[in-house]
N, C-alpha and C. Protein backbone atom coordinates (compact mmCIF):
# COMPACT_ATOMS: atom_id res chain seq x y z
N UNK A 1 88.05 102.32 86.12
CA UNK A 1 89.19 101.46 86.33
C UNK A 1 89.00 100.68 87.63
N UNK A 2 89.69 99.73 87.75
CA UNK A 2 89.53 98.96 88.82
C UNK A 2 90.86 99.00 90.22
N UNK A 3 90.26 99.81 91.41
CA UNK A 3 90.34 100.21 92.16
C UNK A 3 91.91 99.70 92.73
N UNK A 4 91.69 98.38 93.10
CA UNK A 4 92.51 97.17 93.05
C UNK A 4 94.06 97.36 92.64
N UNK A 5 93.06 97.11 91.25
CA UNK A 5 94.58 97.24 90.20
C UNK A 5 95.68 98.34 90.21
N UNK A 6 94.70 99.55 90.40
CA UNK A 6 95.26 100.79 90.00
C UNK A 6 96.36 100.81 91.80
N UNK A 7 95.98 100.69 92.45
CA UNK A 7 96.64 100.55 93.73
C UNK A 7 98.02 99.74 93.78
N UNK A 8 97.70 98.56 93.03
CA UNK A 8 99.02 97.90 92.77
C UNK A 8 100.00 98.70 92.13
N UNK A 9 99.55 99.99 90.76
CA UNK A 9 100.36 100.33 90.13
C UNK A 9 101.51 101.93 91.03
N UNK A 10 100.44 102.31 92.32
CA UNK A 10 101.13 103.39 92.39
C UNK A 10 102.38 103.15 93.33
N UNK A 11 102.95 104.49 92.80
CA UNK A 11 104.27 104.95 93.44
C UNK A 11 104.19 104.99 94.91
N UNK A 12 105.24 104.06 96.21
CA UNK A 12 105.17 104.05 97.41
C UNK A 12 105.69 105.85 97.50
N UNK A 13 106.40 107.03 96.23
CA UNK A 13 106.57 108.04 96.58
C UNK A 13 105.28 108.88 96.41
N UNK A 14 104.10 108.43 96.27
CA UNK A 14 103.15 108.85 95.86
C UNK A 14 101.54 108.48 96.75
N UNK A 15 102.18 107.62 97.76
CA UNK A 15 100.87 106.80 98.54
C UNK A 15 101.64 106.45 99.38
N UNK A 16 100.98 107.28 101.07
CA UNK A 16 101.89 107.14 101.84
C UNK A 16 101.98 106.03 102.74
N UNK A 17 100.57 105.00 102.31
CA UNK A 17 99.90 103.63 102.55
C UNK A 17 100.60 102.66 101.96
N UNK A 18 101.24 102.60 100.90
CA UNK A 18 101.84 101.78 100.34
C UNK A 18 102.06 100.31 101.10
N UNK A 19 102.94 100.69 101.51
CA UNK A 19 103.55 99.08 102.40
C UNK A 19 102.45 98.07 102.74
N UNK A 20 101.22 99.40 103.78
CA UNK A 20 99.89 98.70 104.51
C UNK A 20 99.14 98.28 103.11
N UNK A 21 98.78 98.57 102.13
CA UNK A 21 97.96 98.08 100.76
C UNK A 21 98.47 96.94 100.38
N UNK A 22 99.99 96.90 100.55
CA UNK A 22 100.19 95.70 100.22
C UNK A 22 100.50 94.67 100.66
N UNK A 23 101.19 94.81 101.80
CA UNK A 23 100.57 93.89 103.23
C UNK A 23 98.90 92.87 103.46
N UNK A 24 98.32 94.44 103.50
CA UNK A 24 96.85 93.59 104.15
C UNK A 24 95.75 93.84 103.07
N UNK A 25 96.25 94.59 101.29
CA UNK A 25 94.83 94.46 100.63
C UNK A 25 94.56 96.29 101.12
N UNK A 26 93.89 96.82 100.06
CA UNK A 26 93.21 97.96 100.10
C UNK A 26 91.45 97.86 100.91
N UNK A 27 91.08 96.79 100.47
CA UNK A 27 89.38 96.27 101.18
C UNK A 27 89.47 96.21 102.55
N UNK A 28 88.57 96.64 103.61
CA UNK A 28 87.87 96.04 104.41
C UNK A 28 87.05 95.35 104.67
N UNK A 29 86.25 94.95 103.39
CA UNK A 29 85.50 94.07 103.26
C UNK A 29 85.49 92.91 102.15
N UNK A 30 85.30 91.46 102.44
CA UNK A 30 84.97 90.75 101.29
C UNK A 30 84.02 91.26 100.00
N UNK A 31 83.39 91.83 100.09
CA UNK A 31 82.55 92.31 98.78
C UNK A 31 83.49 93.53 98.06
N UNK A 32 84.54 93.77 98.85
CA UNK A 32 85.57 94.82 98.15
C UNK A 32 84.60 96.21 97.76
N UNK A 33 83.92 96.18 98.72
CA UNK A 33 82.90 97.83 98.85
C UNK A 33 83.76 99.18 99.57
N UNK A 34 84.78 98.76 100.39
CA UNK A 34 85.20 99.96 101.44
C UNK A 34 86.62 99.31 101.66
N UNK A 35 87.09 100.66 101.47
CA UNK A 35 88.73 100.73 101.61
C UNK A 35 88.92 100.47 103.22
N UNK A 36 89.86 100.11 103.02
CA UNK A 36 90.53 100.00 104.54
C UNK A 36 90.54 101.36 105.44
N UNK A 37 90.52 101.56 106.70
CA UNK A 37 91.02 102.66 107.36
C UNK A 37 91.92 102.27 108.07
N UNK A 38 93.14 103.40 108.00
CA UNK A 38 94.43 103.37 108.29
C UNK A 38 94.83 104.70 109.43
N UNK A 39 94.67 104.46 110.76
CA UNK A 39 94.93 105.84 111.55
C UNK A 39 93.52 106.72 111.31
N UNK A 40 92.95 106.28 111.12
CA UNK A 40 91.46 106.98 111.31
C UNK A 40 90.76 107.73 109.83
N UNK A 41 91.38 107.02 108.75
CA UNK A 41 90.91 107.66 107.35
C UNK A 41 91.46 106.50 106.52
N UNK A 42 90.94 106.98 105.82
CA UNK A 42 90.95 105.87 104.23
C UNK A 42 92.31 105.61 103.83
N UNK A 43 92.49 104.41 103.28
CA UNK A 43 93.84 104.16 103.26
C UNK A 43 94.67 104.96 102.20
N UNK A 44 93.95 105.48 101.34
CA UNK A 44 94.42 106.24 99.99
C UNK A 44 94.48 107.52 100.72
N UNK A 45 94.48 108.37 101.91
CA UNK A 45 94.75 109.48 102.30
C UNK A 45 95.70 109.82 102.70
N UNK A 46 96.51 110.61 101.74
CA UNK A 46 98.21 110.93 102.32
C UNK A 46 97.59 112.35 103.29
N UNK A 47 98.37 111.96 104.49
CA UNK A 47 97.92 112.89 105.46
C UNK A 47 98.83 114.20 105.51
N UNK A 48 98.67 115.38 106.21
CA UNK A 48 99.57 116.63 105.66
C UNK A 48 100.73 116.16 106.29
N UNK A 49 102.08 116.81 105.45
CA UNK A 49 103.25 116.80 105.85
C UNK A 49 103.65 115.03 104.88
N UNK A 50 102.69 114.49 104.11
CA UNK A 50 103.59 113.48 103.21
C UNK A 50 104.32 114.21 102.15
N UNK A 51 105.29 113.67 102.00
CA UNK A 51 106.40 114.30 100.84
C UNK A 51 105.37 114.30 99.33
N UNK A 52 105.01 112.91 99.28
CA UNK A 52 104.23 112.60 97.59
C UNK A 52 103.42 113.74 98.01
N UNK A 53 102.36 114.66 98.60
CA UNK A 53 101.19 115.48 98.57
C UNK A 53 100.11 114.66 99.43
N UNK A 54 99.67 115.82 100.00
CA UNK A 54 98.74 115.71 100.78
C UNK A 54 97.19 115.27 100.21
N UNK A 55 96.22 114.64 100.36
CA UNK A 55 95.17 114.17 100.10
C UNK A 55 95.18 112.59 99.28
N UNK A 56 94.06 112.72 98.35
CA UNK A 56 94.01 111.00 97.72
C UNK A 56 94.68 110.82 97.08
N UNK A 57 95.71 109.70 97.13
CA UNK A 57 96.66 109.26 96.43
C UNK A 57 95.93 109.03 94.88
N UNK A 58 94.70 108.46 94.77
CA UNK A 58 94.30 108.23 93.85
C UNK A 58 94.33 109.04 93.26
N UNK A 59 93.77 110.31 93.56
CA UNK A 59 93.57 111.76 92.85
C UNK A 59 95.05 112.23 92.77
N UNK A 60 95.48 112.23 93.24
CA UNK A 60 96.97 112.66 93.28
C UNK A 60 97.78 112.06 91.82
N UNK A 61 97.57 110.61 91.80
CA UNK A 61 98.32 109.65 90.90
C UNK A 61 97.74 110.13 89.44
N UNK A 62 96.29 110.29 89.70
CA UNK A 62 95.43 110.19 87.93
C UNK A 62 96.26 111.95 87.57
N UNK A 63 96.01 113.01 88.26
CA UNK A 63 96.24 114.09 87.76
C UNK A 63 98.09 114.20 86.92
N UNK A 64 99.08 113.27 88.28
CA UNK A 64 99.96 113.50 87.74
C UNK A 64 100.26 112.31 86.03
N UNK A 65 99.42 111.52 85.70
CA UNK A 65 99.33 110.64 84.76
C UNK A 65 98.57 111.29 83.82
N UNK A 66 97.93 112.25 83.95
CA UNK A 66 96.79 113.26 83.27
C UNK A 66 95.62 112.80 82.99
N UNK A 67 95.13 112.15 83.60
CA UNK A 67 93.67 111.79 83.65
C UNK A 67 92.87 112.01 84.24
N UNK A 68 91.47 111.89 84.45
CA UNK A 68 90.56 112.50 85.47
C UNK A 68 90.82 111.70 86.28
N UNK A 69 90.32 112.14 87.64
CA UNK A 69 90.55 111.71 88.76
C UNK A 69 88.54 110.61 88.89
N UNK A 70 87.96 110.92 87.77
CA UNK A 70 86.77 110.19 87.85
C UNK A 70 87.04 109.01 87.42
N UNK A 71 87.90 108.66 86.56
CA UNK A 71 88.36 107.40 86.25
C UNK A 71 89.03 106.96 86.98
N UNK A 72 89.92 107.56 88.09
CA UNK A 72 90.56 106.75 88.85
C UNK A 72 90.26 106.63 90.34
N UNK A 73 89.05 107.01 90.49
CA UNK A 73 88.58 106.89 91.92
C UNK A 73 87.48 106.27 92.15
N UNK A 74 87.07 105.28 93.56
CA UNK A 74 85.80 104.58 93.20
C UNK A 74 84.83 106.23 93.50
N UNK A 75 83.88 105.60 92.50
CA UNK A 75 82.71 106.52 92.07
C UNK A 75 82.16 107.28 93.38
N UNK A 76 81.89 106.87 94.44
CA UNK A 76 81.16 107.73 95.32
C UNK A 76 82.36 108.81 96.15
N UNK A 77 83.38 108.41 96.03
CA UNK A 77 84.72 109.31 96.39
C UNK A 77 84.77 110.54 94.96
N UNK A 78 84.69 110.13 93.82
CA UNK A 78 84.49 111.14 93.00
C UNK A 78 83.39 112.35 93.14
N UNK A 79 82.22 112.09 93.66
CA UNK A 79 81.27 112.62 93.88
C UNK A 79 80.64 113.05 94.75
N UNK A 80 81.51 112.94 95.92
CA UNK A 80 80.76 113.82 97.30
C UNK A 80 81.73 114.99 96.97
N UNK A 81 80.80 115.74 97.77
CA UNK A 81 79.99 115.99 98.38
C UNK A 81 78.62 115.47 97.50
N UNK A 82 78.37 115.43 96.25
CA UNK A 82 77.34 115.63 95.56
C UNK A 82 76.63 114.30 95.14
N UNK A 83 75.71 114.19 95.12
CA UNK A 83 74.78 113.40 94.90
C UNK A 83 73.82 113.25 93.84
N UNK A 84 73.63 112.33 93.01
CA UNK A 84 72.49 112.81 92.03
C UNK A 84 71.67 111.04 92.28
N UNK A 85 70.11 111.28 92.23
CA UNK A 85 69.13 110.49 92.49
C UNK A 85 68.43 110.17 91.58
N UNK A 86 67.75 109.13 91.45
CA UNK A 86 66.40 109.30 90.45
C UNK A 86 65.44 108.59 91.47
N UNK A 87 64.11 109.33 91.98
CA UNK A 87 63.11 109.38 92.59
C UNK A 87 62.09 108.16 92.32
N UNK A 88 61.31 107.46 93.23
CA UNK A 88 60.50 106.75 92.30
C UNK A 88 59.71 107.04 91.35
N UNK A 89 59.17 108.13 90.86
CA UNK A 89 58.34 108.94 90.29
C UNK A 89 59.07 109.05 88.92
N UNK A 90 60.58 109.37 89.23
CA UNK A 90 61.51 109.35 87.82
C UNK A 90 62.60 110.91 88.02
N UNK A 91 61.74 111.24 88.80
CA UNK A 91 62.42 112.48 89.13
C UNK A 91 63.59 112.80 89.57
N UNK A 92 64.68 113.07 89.03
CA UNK A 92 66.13 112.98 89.20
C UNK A 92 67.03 114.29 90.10
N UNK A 93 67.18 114.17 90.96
CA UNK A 93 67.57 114.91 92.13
C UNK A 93 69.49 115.21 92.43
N UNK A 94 69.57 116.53 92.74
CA UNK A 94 71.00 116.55 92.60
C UNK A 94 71.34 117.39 93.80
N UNK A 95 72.01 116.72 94.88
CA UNK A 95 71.60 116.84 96.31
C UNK A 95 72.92 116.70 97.07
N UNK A 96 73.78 117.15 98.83
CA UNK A 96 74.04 116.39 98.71
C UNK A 96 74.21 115.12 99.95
N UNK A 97 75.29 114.38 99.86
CA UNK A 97 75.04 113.01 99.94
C UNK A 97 74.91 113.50 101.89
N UNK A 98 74.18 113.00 102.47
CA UNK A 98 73.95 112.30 104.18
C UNK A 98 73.92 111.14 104.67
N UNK A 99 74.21 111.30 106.18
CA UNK A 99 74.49 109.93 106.64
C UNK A 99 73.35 109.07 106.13
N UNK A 100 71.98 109.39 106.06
CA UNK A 100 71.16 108.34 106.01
C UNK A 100 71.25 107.89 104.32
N UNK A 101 72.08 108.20 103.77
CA UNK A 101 72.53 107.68 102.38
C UNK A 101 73.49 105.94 103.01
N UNK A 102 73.41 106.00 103.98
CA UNK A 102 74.62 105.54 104.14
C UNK A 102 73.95 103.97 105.48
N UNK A 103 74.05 102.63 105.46
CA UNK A 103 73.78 101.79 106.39
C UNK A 103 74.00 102.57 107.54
N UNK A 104 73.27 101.65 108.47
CA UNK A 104 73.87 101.91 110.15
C UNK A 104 75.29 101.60 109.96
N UNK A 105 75.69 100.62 109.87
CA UNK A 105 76.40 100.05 110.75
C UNK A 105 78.05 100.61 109.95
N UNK A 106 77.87 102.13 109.02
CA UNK A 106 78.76 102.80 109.12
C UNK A 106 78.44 104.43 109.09
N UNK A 107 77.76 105.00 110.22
CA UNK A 107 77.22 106.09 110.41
C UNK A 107 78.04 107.01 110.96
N UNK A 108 79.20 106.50 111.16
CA UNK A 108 80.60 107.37 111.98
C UNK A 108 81.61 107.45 111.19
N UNK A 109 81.18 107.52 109.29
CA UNK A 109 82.22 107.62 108.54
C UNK A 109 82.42 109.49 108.80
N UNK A 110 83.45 109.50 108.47
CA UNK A 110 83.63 111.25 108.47
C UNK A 110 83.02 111.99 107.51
N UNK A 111 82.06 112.79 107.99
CA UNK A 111 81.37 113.40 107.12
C UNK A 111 82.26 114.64 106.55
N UNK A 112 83.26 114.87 106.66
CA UNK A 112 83.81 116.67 106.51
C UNK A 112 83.66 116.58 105.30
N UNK A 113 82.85 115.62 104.13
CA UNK A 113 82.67 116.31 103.10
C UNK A 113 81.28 116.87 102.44
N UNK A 114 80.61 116.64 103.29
CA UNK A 114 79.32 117.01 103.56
C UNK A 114 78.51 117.32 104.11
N UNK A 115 78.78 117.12 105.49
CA UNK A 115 78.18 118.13 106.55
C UNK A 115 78.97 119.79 107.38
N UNK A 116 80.13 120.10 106.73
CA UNK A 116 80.23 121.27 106.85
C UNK A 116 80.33 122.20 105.68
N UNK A 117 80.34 123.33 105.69
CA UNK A 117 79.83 124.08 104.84
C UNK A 117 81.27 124.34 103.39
N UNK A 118 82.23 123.67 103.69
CA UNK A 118 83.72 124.15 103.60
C UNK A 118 83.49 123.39 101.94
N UNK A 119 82.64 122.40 101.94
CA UNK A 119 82.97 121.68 100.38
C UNK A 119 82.35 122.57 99.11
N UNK A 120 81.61 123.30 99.55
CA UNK A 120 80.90 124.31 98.54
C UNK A 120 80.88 126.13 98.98
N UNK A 121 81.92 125.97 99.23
CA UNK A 121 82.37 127.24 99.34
C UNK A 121 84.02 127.44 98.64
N UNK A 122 84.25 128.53 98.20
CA UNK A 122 86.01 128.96 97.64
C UNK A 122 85.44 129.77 96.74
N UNK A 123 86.95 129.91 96.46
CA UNK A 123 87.18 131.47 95.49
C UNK A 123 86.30 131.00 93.94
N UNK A 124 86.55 129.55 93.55
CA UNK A 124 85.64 129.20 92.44
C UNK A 124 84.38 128.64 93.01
N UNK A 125 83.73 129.18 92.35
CA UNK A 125 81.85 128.13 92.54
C UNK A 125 81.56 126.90 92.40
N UNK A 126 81.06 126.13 93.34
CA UNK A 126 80.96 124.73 92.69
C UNK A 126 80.68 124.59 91.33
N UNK A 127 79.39 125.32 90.28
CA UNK A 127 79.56 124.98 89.29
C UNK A 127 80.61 124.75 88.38
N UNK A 128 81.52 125.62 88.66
CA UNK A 128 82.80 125.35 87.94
C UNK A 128 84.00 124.64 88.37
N UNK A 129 83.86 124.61 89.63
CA UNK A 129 85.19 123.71 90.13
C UNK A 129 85.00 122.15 89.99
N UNK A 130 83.58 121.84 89.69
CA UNK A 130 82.81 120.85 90.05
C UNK A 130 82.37 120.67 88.79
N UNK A 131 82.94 120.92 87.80
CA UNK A 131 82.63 121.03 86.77
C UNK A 131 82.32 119.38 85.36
N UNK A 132 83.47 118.66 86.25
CA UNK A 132 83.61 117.61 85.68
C UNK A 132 82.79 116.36 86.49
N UNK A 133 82.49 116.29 87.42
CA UNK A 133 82.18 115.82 88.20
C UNK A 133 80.64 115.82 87.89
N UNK A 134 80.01 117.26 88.13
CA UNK A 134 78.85 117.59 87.86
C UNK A 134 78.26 116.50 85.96
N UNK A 135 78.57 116.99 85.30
CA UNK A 135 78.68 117.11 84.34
C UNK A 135 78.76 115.14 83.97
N UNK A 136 79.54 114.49 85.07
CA UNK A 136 78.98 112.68 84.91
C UNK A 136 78.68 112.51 85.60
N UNK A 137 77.52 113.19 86.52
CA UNK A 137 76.65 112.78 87.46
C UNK A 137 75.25 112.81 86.92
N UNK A 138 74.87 114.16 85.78
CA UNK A 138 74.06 114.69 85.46
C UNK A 138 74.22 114.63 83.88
N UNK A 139 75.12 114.24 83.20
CA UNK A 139 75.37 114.92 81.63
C UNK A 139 75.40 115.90 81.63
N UNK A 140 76.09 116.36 80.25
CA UNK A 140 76.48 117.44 79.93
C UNK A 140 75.40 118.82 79.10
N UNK A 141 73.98 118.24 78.78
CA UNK A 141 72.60 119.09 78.93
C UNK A 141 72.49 119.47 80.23
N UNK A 142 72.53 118.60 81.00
CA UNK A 142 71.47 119.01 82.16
C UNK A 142 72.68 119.63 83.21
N UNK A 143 74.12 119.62 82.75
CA UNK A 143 75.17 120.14 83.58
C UNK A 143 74.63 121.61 83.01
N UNK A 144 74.40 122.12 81.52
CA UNK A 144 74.61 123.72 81.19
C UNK A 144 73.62 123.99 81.51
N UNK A 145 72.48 123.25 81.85
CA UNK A 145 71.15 123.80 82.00
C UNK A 145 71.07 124.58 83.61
N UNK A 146 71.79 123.85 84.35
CA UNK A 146 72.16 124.21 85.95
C UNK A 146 73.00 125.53 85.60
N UNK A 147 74.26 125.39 85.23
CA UNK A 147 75.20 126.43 85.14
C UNK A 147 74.33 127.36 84.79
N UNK A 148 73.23 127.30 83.46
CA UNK A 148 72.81 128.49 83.14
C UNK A 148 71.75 129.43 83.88
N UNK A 149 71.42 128.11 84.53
CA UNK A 149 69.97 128.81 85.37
C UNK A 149 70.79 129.55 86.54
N UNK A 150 71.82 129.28 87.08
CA UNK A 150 72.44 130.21 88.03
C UNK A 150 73.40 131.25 87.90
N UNK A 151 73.32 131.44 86.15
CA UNK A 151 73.90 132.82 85.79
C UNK A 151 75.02 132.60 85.44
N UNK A 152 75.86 131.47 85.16
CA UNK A 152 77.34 131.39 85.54
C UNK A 152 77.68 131.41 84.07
């Protein structure tokens, strides 16, 4: 879905950005690559203590509409921590994402979803919490083929 659009549609009780999205635009950039930052995070981040719920509005909005949150988030927000590659060789790699994934000249994005240990750790296993995610990064062979090789 288109990022944009879907922003126009949500609830100001549901996105605690609202007003600022529609004021100044969700983009920071003309190529419409990177959301705005708002107070030091992404503009779609309801921070703790918002009434709508705490975290991505986006994710927030698709679950309560019942949809995946992969359809309603741009793609590299769906998928960190995790990463999947294809090598020059062909070799397809499932990794995850670091700053040097990433230009200079935004090397001070917040990593807390990938450089501390907190995104792949909990009471469920990434394979399974990560289940959907995994699974359209990799397909759904090469998702059971992982699950299976690690016993799960």
């Amino acid at each position: 879905m288109n990022t944009g659009a879907l922003a126009m549609f949500l609830e100001p009780s549901m996105f605690q950005f609202h007003a600022e999205a529609h004021e100044g635009g969700i983009y920071a950039d003309d190529a419409r690559t990177l959301t705005r930052v708002v107070d030091g995070a992404c503009i779609f981040l309801n921070r703790p203590g918002f009434e709508g719920g705490e975290g991505c509005a986006l994710h927030l909005a698709a679950i309560a509409a019942g949809e995946s949150p992969t359809v309603w988030k741009p793609s590299v927000c769906w998928q960190l921590p995790l990463r999947a590659e294809t090598r020059p060789d062909g070799t397809k790699v499932l990794r995850p994402w670091d700053r040097s994934d990433w230009d200079t000249e935004h090397s001070t994005i917040a990593w807390c979803c990938t450089e501390e240990p907190e995104p792949f750790v909990g009471e469920t296993t990434v394979i399974h919490s990560l289940a959907e995610e995994l699974t359209a990064l990799v397909g759904p062979e090469v998702y059971v083929q992982i699950r299976d090789r690690l016993g799960q």
